[in-house]
C-alpha atoms as a PDB file:
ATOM      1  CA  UNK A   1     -23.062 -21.870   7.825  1.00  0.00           C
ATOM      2  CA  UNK A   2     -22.676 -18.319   9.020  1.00  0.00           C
ATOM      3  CA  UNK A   3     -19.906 -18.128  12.018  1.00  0.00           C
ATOM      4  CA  UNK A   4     -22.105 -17.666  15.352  1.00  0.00           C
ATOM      5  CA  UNK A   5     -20.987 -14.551  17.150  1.00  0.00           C
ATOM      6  CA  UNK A   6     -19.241 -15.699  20.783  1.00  0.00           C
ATOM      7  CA  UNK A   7     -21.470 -14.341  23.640  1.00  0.00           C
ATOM      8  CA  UNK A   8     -19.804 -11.454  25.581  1.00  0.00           C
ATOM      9  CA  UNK A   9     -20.310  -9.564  28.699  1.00  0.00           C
ATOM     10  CA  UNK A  10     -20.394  -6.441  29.989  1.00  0.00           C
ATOM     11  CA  UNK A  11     -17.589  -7.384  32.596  1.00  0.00           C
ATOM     12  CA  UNK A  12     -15.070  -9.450  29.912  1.00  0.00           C
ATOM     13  CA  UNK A  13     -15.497  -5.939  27.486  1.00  0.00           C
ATOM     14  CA  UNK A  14     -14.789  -3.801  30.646  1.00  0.00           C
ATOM     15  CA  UNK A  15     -11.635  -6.152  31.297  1.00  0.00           C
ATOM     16  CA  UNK A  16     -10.755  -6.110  27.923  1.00  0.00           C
ATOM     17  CA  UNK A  17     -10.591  -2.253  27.656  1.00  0.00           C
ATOM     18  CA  UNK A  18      -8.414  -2.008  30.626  1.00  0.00           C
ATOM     19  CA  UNK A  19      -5.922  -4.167  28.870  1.00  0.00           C
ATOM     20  CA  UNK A  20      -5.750  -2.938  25.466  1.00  0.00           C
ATOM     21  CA  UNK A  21      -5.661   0.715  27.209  1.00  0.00           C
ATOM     22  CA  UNK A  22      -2.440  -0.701  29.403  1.00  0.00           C
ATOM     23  CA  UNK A  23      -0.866  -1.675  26.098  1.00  0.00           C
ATOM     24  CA  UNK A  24      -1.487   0.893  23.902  1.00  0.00           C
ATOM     25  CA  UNK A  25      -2.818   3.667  25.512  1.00  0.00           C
ATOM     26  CA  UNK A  26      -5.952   5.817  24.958  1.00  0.00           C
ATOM     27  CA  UNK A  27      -4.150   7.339  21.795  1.00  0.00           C
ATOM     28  CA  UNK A  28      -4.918   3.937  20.036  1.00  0.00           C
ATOM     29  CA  UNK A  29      -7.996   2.665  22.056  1.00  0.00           C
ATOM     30  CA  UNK A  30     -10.682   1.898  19.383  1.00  0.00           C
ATOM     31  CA  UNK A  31     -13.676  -0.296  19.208  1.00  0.00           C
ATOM     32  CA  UNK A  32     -12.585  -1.742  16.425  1.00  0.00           C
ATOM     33  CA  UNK A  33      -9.348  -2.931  17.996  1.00  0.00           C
ATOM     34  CA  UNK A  34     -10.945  -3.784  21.032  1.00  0.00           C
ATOM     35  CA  UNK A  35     -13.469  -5.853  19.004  1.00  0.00           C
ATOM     36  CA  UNK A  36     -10.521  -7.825  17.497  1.00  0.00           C
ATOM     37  CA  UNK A  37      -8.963  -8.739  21.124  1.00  0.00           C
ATOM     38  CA  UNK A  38     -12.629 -10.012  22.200  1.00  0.00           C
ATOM     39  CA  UNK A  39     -12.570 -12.158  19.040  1.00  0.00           C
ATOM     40  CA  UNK A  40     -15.858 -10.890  17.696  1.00  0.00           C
ATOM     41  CA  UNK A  41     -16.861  -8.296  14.768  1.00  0.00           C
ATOM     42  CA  UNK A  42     -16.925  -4.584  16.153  1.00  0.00           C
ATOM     43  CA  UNK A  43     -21.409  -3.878  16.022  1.00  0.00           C
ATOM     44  CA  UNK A  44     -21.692  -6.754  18.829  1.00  0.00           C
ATOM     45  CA  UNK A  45     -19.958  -3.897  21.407  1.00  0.00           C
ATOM     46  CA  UNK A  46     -22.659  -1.655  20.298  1.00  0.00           C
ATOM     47  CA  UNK A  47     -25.227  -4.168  21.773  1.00  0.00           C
ATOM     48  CA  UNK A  48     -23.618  -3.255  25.424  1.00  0.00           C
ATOM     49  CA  UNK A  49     -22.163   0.297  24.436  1.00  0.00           C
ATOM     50  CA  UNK A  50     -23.433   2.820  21.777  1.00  0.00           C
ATOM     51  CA  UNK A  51     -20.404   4.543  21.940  1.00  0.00           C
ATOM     52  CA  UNK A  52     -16.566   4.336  22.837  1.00  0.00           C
ATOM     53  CA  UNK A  53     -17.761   7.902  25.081  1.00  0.00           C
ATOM     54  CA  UNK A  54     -20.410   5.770  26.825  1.00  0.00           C
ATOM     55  CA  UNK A  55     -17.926   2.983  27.450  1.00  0.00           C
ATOM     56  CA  UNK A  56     -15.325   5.517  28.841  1.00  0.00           C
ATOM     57  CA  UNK A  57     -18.004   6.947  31.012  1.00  0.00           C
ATOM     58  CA  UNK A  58     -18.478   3.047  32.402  1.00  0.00           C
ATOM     59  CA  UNK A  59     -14.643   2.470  32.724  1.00  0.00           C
ATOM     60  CA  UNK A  60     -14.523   6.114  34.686  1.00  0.00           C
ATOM     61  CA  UNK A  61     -17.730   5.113  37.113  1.00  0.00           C
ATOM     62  CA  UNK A  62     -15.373   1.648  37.870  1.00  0.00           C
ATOM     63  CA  UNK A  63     -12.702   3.821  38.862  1.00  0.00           C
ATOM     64  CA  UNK A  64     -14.971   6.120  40.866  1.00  0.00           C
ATOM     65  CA  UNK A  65     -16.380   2.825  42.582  1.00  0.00           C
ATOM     66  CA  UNK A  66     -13.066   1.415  43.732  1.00  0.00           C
ATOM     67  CA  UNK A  67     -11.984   4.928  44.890  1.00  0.00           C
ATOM     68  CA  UNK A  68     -14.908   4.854  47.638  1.00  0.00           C
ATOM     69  CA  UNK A  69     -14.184   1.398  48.388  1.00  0.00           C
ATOM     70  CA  UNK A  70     -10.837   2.047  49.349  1.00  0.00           C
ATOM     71  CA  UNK A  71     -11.532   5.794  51.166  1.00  0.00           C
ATOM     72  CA  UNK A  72     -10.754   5.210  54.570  1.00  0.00           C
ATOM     73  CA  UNK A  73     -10.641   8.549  56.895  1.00  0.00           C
ATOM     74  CA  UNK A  74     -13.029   9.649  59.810  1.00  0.00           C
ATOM     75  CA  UNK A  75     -10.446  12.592  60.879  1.00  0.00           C
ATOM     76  CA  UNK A  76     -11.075  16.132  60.565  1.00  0.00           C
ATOM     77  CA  UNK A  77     -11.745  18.018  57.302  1.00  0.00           C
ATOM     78  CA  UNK A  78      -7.788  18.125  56.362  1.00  0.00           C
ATOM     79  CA  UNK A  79      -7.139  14.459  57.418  1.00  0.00           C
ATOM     80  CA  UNK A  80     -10.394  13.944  55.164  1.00  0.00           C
ATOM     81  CA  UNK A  81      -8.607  15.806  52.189  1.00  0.00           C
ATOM     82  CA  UNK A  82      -5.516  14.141  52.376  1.00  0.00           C
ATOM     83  CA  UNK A  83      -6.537  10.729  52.769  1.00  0.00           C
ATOM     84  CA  UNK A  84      -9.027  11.458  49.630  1.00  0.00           C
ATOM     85  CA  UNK A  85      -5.946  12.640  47.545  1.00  0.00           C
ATOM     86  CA  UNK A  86      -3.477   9.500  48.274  1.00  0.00           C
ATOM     87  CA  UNK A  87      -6.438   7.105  47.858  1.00  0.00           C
ATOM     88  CA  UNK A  88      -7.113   8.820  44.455  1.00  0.00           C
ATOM     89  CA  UNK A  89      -3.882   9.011  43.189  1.00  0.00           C
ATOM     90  CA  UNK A  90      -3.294   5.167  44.446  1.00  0.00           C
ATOM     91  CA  UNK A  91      -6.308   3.996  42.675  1.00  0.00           C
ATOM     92  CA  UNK A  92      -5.434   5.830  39.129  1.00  0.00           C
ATOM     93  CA  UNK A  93      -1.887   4.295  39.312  1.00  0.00           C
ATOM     94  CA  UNK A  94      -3.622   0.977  39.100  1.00  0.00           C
ATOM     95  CA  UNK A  95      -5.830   1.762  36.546  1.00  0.00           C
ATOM     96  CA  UNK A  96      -3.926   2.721  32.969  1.00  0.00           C
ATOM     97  CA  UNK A  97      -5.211   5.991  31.333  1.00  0.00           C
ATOM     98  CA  UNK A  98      -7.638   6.314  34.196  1.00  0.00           C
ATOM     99  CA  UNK A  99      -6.928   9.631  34.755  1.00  0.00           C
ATOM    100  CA  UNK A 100      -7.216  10.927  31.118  1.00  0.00           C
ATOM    101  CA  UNK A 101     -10.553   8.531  31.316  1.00  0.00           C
ATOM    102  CA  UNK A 102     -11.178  10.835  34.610  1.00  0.00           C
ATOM    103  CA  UNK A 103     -11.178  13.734  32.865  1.00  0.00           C
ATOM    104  CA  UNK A 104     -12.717  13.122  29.408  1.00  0.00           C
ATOM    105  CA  UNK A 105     -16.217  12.082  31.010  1.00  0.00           C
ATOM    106  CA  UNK A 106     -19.389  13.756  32.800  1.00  0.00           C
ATOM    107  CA  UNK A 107     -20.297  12.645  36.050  1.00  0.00           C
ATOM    108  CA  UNK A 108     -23.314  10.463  34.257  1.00  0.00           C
ATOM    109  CA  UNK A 109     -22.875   7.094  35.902  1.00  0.00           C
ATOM    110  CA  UNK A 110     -23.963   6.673  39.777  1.00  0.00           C
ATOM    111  CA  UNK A 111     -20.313   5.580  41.113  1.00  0.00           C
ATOM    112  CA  UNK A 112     -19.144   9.325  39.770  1.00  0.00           C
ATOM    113  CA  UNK A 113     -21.596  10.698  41.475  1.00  0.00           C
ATOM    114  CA  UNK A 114     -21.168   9.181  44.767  1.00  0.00           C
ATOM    115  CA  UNK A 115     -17.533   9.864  44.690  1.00  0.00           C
ATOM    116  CA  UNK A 116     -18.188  13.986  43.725  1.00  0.00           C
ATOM    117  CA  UNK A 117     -20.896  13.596  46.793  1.00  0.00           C
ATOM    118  CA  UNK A 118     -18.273  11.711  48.890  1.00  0.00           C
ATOM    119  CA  UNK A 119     -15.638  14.579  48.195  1.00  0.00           C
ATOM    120  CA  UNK A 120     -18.227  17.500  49.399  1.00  0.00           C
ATOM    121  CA  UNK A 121     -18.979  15.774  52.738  1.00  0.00           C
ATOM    122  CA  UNK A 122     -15.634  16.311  53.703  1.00  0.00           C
ATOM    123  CA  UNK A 123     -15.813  19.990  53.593  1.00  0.00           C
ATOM    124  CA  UNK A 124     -19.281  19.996  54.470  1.00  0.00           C
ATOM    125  CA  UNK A 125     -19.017  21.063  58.378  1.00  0.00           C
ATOM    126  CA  UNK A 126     -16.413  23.845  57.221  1.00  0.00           C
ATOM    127  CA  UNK A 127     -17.664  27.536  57.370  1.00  0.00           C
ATOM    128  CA  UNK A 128     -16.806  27.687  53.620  1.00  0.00           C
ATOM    129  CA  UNK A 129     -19.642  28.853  51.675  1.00  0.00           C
ATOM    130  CA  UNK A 130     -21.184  26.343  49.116  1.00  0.00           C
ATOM    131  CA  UNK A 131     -19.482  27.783  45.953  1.00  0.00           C
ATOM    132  CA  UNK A 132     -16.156  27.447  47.757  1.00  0.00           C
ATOM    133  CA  UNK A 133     -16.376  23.317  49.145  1.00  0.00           C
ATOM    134  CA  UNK A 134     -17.170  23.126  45.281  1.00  0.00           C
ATOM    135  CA  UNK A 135     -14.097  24.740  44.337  1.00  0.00           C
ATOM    136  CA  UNK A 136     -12.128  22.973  47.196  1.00  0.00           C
ATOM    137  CA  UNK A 137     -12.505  19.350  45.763  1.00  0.00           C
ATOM    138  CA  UNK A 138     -12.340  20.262  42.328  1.00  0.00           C
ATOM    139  CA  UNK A 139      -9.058  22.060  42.716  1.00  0.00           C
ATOM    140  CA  UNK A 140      -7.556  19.005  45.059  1.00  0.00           C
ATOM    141  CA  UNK A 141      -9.110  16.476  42.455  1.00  0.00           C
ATOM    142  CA  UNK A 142      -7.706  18.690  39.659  1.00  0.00           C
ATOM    143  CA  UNK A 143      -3.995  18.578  41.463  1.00  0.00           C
ATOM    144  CA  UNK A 144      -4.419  14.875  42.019  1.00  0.00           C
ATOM    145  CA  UNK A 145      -5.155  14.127  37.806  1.00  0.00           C
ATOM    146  CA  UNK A 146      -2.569  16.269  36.560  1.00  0.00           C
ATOM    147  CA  UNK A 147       0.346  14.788  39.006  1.00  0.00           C
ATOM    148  CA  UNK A 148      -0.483  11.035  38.044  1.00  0.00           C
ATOM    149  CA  UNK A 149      -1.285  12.122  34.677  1.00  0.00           C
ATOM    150  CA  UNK A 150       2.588  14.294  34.667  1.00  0.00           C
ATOM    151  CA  UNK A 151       4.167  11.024  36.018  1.00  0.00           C
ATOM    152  CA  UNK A 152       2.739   8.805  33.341  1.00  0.00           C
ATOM    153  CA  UNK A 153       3.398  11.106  30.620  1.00  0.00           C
ATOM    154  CA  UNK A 154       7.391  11.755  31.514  1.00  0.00           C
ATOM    155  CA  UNK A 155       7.118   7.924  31.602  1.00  0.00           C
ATOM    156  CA  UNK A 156       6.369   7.907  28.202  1.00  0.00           C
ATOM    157  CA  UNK A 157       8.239  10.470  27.125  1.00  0.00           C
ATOM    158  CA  UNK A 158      11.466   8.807  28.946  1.00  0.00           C
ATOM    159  CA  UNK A 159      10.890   5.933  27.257  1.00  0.00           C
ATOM    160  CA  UNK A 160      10.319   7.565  23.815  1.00  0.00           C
ATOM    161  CA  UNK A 161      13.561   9.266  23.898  1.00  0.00           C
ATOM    162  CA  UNK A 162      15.783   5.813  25.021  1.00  0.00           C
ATOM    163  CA  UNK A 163      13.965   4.167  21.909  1.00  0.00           C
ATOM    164  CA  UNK A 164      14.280   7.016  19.600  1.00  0.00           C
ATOM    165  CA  UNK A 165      18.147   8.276  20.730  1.00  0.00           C
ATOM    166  CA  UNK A 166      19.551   5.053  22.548  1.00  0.00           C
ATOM    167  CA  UNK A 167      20.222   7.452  25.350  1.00  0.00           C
ATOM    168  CA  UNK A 168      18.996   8.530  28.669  1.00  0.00           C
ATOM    169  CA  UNK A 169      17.068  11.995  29.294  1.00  0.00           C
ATOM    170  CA  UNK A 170      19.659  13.346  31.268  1.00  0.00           C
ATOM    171  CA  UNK A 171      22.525  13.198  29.431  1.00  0.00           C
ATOM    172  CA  UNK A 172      20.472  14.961  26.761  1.00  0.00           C
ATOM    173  CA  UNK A 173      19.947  17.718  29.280  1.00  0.00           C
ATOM    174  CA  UNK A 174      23.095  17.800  30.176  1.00  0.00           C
ATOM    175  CA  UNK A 175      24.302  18.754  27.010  1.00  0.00           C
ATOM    176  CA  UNK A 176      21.434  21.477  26.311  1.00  0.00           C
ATOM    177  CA  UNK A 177      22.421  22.980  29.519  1.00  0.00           C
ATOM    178  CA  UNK A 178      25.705  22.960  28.820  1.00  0.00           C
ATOM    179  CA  UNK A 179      25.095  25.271  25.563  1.00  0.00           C
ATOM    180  CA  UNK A 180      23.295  27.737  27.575  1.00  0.00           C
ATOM    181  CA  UNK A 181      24.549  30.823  29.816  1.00  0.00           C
ATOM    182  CA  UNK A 182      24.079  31.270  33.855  1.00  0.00           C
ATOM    183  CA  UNK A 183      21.523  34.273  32.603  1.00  0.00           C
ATOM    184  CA  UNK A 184      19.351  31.833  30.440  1.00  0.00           C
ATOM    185  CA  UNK A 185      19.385  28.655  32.864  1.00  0.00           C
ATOM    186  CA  UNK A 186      21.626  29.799  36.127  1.00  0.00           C
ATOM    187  CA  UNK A 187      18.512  28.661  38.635  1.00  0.00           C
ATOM    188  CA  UNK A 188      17.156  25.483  36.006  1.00  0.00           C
ATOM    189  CA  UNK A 189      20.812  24.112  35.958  1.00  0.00           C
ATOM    190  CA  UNK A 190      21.849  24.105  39.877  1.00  0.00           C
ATOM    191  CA  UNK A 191      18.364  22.314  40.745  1.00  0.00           C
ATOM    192  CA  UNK A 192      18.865  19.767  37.669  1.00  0.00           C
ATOM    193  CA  UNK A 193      22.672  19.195  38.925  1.00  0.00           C
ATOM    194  CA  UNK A 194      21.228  18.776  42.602  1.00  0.00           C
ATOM    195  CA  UNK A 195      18.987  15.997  41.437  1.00  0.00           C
ATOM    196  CA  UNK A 196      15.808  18.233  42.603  1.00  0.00           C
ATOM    197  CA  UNK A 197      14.135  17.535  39.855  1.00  0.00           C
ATOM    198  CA  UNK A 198      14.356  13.601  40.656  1.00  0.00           C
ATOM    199  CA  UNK A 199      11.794  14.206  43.374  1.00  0.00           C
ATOM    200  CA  UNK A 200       9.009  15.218  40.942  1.00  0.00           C
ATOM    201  CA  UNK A 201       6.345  12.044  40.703  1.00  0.00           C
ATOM    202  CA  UNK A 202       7.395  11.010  44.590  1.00  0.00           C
ATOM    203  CA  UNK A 203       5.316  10.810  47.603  1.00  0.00           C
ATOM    204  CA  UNK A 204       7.294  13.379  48.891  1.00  0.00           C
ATOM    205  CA  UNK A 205       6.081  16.181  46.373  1.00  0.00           C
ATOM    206  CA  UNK A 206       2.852  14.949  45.907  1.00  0.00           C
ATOM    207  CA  UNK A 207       2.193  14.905  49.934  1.00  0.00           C
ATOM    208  CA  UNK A 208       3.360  18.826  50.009  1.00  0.00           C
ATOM    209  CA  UNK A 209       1.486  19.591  46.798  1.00  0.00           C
ATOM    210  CA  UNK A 210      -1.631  18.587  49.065  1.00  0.00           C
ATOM    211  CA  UNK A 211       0.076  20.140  52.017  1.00  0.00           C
ATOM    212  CA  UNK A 212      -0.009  23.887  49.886  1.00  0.00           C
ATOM    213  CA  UNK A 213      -3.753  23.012  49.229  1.00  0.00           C
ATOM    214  CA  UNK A 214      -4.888  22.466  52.776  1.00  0.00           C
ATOM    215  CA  UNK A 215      -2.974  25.424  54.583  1.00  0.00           C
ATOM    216  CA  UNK A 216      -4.237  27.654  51.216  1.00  0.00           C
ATOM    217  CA  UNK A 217      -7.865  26.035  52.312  1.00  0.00           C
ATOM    218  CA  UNK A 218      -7.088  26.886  55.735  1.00  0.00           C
ATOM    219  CA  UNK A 219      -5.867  30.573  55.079  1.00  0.00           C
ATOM    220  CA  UNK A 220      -9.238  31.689  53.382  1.00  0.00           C
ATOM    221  CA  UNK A 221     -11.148  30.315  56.359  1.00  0.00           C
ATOM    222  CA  UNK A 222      -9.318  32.256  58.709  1.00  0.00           C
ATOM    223  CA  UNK A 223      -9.700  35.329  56.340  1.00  0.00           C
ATOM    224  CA  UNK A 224     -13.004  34.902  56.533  1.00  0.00           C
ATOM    225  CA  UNK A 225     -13.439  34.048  60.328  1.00  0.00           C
ATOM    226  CA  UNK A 226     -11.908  37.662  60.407  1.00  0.00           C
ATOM    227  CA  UNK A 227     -14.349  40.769  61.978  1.00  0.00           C
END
């Protein structure tokens, strides 16, 4: 007697995704592999999904939904902004390979949507002209993917190069810097030595990254406000 497939949901493959994506990463995601962990043969996903780009596109619009269920701010345009940005970033941390997810897709599900819609009405009552509030999010959202994504990635990388030399990063850098002149790596070596580069993937520099994007925001308008 032929083996009866298991029924499957759209929610259990959704759940399933997120975990093999946690585990592996997005390098490895595959339906194939993702069939295996649901315990059924790889055309059933295609009965939900008709591609792994169409299932990315639903994992993105979950991300997009939780994002506007957790945006809480009813301050001005900047307090807007910034509340937007840490609520992103939060929501991404919680989600593995979200933000590569983030970027690989089209806003083509409604949850994307709203959030691109819920970005724009915070710049909406600004005297920027339409072009510009367009420009506004997608810069701040573009800062926002590429910090969380940066973070991740020198995760990874950190990792790699514990498993792959049995040492840590730093003493590795050490010893580059050590073969290199003042002329080559004066400025690179005094900031590594002060620890400055230990703040990069804090709250601290992600708060002033956001900080440089509101007072540049702030500088056009008052260009423009200008006789």
């Amino acid at each position: 007697m032929k083996k009866q497939q298991p029924s499957i949901s759209e929610d259990k493959i959704l759940g399933a995704s997120w975990e093999l994506l946690g585990e592996e990463g997005i390098e490895k995601f595959s339906m194939r592999r993702l069939a295996e962990r649901l315990g059924i043969q790889a055309p059933s996903l295609y009965w939900h999904f008709k591609s792994k780009q169409q299932l990315y596109q639903r994992l993105a619009n979950q991300v997009s939904k939780r994002i506007l269920e957790e945006f809480r701010s009813d301050g001005d345009w900047k307090e807007q902004l910034a509340a937007l940005a840490a609520t992103v970033r939060s929501v991404l941390g919680r989600y593995p390979c979200s933000t590569q997810l983030m970027m690989m897709t089209l806003p083509h599900e409604p949850d994307i949507i709203r959030f691109t819609n819920r970005m724009l009405l915070c710049v909406e009552e600004t005297p920027l002209e339409q072009e510009q509030k367009m420009q506004v999010v997608t810069t701040l959202v573009n800062y926002v993917f590429y910090f969380v994504l940066d973070d991740y990635q020198h995760e990874r990388n950190v990792s790699a190069i514990l498993k792959d030399k049995g040492a840590a990063p730093g003493d590795e850098m050490v010893r580059l810097l050590d073969s290199m002149n003042d002329a080559e790596a004066g400025l690179f070596r005094r900031m590594f030595t002060n620890g400055l580069f230990e703040l990069m993937g804090t709250d601290r520099a992600f708060e002033f990254g956001v900080k440089l994007i509101l007072l540049g925001i702030e500088q056009v308008m008052e260009e423009q406000a200008k006789p």
